[in-house]
Every structure is written in C-alpha cells, then in structure tokens.
Protein backbone atom coordinates (compact mmCIF):
# COMPACT_ATOMS: atom_id res chain seq x y z
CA UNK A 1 -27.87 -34.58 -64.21
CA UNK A 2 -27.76 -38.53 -65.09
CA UNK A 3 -26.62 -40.75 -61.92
CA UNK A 4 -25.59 -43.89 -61.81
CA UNK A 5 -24.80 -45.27 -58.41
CA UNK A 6 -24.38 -48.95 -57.96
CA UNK A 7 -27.84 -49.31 -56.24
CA UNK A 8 -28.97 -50.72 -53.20
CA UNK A 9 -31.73 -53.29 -51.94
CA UNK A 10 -35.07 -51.49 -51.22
CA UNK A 11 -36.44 -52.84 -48.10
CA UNK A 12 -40.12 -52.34 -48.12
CA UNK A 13 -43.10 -52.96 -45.87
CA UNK A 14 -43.80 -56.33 -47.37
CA UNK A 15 -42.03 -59.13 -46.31
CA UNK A 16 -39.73 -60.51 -49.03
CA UNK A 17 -39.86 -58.03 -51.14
CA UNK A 18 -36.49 -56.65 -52.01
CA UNK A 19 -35.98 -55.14 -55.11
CA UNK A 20 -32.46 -53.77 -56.45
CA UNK A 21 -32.80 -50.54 -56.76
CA UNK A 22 -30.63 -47.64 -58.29
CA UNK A 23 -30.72 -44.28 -59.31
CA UNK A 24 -31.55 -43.17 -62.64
CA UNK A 25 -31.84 -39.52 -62.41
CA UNK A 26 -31.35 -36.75 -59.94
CA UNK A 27 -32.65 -33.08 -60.42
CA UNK A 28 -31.58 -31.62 -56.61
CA UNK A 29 -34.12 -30.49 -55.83
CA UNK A 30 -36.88 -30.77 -57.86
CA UNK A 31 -36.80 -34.52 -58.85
CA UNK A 32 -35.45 -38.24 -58.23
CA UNK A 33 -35.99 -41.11 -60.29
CA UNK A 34 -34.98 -45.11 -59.13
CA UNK A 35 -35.55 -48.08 -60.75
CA UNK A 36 -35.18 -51.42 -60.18
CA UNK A 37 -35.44 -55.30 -60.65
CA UNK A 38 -37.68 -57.40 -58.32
CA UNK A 39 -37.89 -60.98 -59.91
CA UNK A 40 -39.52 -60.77 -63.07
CA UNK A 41 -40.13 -57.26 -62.47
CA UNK A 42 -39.19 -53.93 -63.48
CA UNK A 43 -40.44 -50.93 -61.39
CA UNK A 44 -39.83 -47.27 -61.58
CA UNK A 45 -40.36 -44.49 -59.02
CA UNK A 46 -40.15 -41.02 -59.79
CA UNK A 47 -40.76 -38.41 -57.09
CA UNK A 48 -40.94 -34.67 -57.43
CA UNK A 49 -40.28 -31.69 -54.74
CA UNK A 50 -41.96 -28.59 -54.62
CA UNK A 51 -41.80 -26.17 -52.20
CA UNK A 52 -44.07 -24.90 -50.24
CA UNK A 53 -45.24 -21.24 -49.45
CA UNK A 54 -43.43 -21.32 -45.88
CA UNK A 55 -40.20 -22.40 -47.61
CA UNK A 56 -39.52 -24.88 -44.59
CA UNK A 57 -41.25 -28.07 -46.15
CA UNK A 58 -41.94 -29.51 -49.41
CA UNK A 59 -44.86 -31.34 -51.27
CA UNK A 60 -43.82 -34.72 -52.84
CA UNK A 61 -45.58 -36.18 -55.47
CA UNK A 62 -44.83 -39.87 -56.76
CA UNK A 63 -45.58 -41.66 -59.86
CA UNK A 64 -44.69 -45.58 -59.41
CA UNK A 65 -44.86 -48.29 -62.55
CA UNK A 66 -44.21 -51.81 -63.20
CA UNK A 67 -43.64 -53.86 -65.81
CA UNK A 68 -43.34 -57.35 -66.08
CA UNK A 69 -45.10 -60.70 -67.24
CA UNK A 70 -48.29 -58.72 -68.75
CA UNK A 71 -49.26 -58.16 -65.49
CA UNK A 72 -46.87 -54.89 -64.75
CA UNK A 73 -50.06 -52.59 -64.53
CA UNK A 74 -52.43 -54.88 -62.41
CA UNK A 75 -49.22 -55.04 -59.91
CA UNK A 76 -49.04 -51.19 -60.47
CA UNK A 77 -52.29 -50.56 -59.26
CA UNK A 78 -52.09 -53.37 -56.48
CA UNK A 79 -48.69 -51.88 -55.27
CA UNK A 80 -49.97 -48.13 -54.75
CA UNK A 81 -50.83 -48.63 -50.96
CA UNK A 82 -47.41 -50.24 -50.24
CA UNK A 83 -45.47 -47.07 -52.05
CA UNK A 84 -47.43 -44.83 -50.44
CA UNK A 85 -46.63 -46.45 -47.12
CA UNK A 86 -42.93 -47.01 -47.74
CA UNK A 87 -42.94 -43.06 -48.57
CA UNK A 88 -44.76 -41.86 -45.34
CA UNK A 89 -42.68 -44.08 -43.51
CA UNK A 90 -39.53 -42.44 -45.33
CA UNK A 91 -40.92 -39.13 -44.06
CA UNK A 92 -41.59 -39.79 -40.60
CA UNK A 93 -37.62 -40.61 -40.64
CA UNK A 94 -36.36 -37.89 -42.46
CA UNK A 95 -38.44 -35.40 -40.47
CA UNK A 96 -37.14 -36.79 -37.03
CA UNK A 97 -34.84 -34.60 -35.25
C-alpha cells in the first residue's frame, strides 16, 4: 500500500531540528517508511515490525539515510544516536498505559 499523507514536522531531540516529514509507504504491520526535507537535506526512515514469540510485543528494526551536500552519509552516521533516541523515546510513549 503507497500513502501519501500531507506530512507533518518531526520534532526531534535536537533543538532546531525540524524536518517535514511524510509518509511514503505503509505495510500494517510489518513496515513504515517516512521521508523528509530538513534544509538541504533529504532523510529517510524505514522501520520494520516483527513479532515476537509472546505475540504481545514486537521487535523494531530501523534503517535511517541522508542525503544532501556530499555530506548525506557522514550526517548518516553522525545522526544514528539521535534516531535511536527519538525511537526509544517514541516507545516509552506508545507503551504507556
């Protein structure tokens, strides 16, 4: 299934960062893909679900990528601790009562 929602602004752990963001593809539930414009930026986030054995939670995995000004996969790598931060913090609200 293609979607094509008229986005949102991401807001991240880092100050001033704000990327528009939109959704690119959604698999319910096996996969989600966003992407997005952050200056002269491009970044894409795909995550996938699988469940687990207990069939009451899920493992997520995440592949994140920029592009942009030659310098897309030095801000990829730089950028992994932030994702994985915005994505635990995601969790820890989605898994509150």
């Amino acid at each position: 299934m293609r979607a094509d929602l008229s986005g949102w602004t991401d807001v991240t752990v880092v100050p001033g960062v704000r990327p528009r963001m939109r959704t690119t593809l959604s698999e319910p539930p096996y996969r989600w893909v966003e992407e997005g414009t952050c200056g002269p930026f491009r970044a894409r986030l795909e995550l996938r679900f699988a469940e687990l054995d207990d069939g009451q939670r899920c493992r997520v995995t995440a592949d994140f990528r920029v592009r942009g000004l030659r310098v897309g996969g030095l801000v990829t790598w730089g950028s992994r601790s932030t994702v994985a931060a915005d994505l635990r913090r995601a969790a820890r609200l989605l898994s509150r009562p």
